[in-house]
PDB file of N, CA and C in Angstrom:
ATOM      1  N   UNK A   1       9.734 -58.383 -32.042  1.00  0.00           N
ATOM      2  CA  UNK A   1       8.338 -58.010 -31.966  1.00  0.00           C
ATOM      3  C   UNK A   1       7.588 -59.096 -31.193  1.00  0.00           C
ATOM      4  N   UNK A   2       6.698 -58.786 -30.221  1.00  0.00           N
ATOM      5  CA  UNK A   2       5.850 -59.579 -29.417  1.00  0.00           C
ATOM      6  C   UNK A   2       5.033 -59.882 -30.379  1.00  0.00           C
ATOM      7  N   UNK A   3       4.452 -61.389 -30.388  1.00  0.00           N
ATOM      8  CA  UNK A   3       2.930 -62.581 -30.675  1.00  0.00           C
ATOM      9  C   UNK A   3       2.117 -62.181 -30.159  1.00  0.00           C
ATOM     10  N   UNK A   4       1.135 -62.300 -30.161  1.00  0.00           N
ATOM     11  CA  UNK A   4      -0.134 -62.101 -29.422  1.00  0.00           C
ATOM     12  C   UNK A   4      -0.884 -63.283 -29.439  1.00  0.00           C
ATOM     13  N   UNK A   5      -1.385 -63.801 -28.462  1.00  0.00           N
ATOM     14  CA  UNK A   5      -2.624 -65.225 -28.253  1.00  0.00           C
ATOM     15  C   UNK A   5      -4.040 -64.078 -28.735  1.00  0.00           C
ATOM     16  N   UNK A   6      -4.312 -65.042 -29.340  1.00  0.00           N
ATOM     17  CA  UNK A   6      -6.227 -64.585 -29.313  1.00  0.00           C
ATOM     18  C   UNK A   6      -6.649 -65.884 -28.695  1.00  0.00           C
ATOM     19  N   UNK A   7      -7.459 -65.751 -27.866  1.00  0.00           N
ATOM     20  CA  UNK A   7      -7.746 -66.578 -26.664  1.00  0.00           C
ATOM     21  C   UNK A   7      -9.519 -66.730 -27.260  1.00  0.00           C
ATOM     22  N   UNK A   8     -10.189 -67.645 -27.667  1.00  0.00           N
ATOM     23  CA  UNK A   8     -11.588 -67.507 -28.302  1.00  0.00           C
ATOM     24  C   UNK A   8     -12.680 -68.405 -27.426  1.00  0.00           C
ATOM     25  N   UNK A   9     -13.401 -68.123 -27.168  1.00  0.00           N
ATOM     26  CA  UNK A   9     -13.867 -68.092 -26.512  1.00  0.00           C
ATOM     27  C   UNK A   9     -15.606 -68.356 -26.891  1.00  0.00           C
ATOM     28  N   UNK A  10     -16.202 -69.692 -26.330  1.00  0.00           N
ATOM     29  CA  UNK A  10     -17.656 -69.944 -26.596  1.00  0.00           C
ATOM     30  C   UNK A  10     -18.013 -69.988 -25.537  1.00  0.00           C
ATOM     31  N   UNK A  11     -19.155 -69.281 -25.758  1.00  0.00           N
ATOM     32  CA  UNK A  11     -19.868 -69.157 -24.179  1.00  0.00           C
ATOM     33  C   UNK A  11     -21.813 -69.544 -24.446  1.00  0.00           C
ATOM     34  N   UNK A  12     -21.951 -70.226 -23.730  1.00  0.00           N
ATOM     35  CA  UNK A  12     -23.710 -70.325 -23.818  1.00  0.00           C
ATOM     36  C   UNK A  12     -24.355 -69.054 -23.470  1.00  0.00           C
ATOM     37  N   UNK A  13     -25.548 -69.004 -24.163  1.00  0.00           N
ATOM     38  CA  UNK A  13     -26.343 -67.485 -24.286  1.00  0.00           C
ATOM     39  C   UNK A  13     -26.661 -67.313 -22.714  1.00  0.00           C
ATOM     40  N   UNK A  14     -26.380 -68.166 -21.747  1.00  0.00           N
ATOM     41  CA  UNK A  14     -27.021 -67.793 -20.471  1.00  0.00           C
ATOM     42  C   UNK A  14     -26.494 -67.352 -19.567  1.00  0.00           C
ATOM     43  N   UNK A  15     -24.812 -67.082 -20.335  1.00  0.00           N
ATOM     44  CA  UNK A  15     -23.460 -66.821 -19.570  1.00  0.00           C
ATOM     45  C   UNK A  15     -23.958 -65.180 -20.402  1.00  0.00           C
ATOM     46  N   UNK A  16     -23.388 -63.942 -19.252  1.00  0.00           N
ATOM     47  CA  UNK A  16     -23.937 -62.807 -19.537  1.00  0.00           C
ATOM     48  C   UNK A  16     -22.074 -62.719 -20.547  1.00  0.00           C
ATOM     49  N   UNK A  17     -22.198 -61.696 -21.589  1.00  0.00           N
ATOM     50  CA  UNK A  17     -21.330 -61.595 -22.226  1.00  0.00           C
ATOM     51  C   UNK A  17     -19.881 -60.593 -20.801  1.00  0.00           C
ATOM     52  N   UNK A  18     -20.209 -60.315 -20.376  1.00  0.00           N
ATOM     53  CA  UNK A  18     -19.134 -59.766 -19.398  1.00  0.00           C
ATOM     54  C   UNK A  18     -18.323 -61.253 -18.300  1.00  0.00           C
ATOM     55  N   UNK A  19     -19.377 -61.957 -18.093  1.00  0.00           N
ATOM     56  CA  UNK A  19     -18.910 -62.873 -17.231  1.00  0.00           C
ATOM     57  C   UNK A  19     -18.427 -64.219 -18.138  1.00  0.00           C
ATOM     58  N   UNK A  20     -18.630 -64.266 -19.471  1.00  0.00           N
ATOM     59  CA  UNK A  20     -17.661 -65.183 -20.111  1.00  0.00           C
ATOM     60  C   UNK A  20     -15.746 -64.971 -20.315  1.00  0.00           C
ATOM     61  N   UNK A  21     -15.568 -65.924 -19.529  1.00  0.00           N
ATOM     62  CA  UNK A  21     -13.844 -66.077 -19.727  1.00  0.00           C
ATOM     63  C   UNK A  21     -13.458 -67.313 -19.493  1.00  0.00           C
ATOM     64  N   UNK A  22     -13.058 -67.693 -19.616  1.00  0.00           N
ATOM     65  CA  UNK A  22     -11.512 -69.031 -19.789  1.00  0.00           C
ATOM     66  C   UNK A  22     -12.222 -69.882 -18.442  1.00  0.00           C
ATOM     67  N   UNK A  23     -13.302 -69.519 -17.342  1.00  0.00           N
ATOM     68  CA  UNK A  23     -13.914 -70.626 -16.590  1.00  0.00           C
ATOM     69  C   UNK A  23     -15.234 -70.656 -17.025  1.00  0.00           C
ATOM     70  N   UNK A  24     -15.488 -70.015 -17.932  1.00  0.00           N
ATOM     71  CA  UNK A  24     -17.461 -70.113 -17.790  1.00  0.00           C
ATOM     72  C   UNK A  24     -17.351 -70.542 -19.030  1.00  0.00           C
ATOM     73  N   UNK A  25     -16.659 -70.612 -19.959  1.00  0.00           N
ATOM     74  CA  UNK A  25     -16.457 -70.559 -21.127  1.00  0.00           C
ATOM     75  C   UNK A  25     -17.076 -72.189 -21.471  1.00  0.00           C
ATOM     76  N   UNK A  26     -17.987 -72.832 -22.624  1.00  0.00           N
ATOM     77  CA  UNK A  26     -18.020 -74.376 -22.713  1.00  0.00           C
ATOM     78  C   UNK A  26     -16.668 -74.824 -23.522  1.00  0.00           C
ATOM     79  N   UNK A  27     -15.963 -73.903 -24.360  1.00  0.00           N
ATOM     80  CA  UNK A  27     -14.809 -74.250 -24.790  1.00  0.00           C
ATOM     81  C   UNK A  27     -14.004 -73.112 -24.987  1.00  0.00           C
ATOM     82  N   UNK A  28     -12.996 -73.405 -25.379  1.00  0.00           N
ATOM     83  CA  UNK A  28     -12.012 -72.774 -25.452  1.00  0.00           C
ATOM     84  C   UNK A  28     -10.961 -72.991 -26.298  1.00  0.00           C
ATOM     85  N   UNK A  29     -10.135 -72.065 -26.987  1.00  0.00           N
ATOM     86  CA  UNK A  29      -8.940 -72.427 -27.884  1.00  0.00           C
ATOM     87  C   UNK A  29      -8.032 -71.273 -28.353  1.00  0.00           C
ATOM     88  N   UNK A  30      -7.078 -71.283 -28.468  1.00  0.00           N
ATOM     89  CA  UNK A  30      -6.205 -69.995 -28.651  1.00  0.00           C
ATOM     90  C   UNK A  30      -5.342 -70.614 -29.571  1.00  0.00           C
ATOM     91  N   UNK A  31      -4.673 -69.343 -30.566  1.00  0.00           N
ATOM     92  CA  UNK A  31      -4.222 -69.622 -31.145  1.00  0.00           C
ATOM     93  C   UNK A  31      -3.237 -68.293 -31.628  1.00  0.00           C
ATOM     94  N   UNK A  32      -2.093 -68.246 -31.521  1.00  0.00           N
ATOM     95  CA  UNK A  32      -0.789 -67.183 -31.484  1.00  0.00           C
ATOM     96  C   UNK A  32      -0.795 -66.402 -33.378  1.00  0.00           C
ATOM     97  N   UNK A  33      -0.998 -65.231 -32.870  1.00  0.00           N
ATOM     98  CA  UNK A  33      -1.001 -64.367 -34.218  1.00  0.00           C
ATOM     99  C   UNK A  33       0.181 -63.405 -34.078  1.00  0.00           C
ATOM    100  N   UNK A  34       0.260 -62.815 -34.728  1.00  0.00           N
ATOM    101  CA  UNK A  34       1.145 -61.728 -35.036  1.00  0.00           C
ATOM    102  C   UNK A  34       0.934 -60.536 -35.056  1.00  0.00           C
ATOM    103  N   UNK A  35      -0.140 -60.438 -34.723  1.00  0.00           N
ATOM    104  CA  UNK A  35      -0.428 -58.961 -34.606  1.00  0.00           C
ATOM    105  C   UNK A  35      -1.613 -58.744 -33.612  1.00  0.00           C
ATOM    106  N   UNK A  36      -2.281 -57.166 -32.905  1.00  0.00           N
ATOM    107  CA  UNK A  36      -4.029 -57.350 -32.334  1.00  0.00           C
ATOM    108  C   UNK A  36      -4.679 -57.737 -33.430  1.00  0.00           C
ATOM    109  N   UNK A  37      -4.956 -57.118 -34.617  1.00  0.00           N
ATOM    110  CA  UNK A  37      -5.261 -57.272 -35.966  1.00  0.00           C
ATOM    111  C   UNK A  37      -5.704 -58.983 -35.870  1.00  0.00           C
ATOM    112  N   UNK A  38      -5.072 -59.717 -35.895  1.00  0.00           N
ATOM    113  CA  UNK A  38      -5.426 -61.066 -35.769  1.00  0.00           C
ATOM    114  C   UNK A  38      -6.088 -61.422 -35.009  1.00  0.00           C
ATOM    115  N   UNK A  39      -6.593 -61.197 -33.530  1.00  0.00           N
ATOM    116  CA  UNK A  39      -6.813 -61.590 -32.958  1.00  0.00           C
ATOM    117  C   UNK A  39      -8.266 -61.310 -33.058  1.00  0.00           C
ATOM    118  N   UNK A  40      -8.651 -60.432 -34.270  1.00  0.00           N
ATOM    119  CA  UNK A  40     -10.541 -59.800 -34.503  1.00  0.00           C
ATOM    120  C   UNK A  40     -10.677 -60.806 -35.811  1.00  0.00           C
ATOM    121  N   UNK A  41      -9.510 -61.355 -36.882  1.00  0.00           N
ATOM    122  CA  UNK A  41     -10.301 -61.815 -37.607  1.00  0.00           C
ATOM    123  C   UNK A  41      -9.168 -63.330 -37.732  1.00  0.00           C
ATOM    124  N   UNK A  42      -9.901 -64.146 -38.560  1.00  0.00           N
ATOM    125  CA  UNK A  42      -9.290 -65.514 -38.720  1.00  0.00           C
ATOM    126  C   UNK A  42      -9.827 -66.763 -37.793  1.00  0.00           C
ATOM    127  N   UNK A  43     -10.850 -66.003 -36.880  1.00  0.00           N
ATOM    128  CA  UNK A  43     -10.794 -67.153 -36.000  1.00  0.00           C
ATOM    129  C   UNK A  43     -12.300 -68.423 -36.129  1.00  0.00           C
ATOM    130  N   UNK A  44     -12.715 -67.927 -37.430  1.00  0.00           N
ATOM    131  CA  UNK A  44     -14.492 -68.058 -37.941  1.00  0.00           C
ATOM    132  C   UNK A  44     -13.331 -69.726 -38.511  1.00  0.00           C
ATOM    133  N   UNK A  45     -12.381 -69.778 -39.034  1.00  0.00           N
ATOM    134  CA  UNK A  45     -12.215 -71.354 -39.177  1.00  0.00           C
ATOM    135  C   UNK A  45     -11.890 -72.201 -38.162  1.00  0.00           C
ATOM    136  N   UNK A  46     -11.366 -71.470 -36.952  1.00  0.00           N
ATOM    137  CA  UNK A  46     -11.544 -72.529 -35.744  1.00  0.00           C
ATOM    138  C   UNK A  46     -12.501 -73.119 -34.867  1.00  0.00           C
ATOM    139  N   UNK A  47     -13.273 -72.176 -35.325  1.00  0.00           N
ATOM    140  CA  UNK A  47     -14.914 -72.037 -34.735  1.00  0.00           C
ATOM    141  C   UNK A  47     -15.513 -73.112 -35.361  1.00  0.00           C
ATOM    142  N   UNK A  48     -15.019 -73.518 -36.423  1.00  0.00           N
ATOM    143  CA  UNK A  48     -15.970 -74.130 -37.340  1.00  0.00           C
ATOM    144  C   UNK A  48     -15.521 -75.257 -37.119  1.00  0.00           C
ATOM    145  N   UNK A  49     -14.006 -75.720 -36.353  1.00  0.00           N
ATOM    146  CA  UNK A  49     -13.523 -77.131 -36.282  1.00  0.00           C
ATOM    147  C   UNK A  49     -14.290 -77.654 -34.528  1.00  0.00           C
ATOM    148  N   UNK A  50     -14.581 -76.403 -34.178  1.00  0.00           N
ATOM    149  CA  UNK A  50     -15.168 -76.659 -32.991  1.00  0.00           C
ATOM    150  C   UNK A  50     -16.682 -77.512 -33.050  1.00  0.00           C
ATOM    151  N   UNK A  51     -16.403 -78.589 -31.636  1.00  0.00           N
ATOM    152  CA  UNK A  51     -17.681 -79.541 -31.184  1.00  0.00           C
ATOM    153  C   UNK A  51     -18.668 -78.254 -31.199  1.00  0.00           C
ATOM    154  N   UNK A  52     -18.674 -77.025 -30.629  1.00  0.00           N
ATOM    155  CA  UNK A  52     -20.248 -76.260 -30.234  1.00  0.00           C
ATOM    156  C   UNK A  52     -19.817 -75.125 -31.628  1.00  0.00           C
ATOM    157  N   UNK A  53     -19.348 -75.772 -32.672  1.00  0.00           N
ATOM    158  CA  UNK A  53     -19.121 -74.626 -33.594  1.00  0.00           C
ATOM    159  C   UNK A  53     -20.519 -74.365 -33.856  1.00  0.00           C
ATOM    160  N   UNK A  54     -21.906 -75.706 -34.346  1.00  0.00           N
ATOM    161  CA  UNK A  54     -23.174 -75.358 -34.990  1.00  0.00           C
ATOM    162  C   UNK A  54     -24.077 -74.653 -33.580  1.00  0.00           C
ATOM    163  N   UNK A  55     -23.755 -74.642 -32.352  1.00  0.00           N
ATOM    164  CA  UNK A  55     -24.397 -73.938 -31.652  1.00  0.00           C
ATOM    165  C   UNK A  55     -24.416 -72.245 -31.376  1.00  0.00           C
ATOM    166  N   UNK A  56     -22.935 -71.968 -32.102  1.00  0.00           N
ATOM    167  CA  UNK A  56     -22.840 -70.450 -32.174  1.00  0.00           C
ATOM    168  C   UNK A  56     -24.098 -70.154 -33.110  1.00  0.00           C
ATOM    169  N   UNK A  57     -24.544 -68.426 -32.864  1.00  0.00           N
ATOM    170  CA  UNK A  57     -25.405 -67.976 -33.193  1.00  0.00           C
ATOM    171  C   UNK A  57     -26.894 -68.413 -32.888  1.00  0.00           C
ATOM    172  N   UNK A  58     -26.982 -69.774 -31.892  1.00  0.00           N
ATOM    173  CA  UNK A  58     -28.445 -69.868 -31.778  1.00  0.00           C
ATOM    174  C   UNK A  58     -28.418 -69.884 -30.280  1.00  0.00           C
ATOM    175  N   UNK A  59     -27.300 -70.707 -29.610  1.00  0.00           N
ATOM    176  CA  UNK A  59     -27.709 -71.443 -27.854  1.00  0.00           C
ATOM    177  C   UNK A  59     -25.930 -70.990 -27.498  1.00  0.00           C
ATOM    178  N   UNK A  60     -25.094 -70.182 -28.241  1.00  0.00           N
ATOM    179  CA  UNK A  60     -23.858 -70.339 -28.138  1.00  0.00           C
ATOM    180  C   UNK A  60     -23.511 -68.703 -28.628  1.00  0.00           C
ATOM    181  N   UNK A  61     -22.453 -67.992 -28.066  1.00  0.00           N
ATOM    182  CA  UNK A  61     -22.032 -66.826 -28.722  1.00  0.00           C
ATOM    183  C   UNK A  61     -20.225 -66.583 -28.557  1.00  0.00           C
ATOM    184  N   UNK A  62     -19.458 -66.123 -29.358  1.00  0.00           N
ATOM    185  CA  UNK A  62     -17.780 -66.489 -29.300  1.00  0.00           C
ATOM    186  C   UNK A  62     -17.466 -64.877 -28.595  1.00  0.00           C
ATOM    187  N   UNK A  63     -16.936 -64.937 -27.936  1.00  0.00           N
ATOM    188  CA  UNK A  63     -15.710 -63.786 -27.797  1.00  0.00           C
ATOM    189  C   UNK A  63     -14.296 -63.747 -27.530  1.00  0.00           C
ATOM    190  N   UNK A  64     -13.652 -63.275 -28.042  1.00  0.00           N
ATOM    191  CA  UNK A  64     -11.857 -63.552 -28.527  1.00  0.00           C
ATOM    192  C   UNK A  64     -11.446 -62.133 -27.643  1.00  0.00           C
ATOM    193  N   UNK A  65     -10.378 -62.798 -26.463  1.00  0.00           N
ATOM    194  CA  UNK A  65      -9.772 -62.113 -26.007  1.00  0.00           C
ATOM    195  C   UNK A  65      -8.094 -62.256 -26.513  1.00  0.00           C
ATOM    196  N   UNK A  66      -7.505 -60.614 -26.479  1.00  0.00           N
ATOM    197  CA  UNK A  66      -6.278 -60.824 -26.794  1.00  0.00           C
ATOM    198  C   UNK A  66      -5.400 -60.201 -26.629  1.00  0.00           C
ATOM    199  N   UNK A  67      -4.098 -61.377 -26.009  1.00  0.00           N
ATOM    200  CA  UNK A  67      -3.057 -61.225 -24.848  1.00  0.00           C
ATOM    201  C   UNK A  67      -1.828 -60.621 -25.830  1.00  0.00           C
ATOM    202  N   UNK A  68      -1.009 -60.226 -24.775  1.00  0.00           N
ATOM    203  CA  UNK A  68       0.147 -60.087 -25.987  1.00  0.00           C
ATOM    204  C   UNK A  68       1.184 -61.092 -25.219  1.00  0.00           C
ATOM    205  N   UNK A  69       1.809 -61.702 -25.472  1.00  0.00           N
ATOM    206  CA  UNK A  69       2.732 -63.359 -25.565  1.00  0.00           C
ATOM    207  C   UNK A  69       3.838 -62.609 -25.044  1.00  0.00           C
ATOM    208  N   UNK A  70       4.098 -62.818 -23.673  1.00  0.00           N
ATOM    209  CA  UNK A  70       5.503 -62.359 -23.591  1.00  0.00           C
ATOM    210  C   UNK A  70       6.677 -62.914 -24.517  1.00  0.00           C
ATOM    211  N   UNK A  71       7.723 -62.376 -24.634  1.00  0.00           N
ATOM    212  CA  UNK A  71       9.020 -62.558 -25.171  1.00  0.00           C
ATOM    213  C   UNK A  71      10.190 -64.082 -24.509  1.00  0.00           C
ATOM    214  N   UNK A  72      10.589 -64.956 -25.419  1.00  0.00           N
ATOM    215  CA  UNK A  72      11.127 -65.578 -24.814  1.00  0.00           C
ATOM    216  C   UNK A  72      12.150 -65.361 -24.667  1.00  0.00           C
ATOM    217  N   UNK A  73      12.434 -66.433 -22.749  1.00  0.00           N
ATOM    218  CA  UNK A  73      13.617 -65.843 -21.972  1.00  0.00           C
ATOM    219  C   UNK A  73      15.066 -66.035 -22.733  1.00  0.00           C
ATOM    220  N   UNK A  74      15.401 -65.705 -22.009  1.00  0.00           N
ATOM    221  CA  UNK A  74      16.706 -66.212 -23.076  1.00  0.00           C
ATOM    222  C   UNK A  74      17.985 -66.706 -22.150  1.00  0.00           C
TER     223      UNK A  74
END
């Protein structure tokens, strides 16, 4: 069974929510789940270890994109 990255994603309110990704982004962090399922919830405690974690919801907004992890080669 394929991993999936949830790829999360903080973006400042001035970045339009379509044009935030992995370069506009002020941070960034991913972290390999096991399912899509994961990749919508769990990620409110990494957020919180994050430097712009207290800026979400006021000057800051998150969106979690999510990949599915190719298979290793063998």
């Amino acid at each position: 069974m394929n991993e999936f990255v949830a790829i999360i994603l903080i973006c400042m309110n001035a970045v339009a929510a379509d044009d935030c990704d992995e370069q506009t982004a002020a941070d960034m962090m991913s972290t390999v789940v096991d399912n899509e399922l994961g990749c919508a919830i769990g990620w409110q405690d990494v957020i919180a270890r994050s430097p712009l974690g207290k800026e979400v919801g006021t000057s800051a907004y998150v969106r979690t994109i999510c990949r599915r992890q190719p298979p290793p080669k063998k």
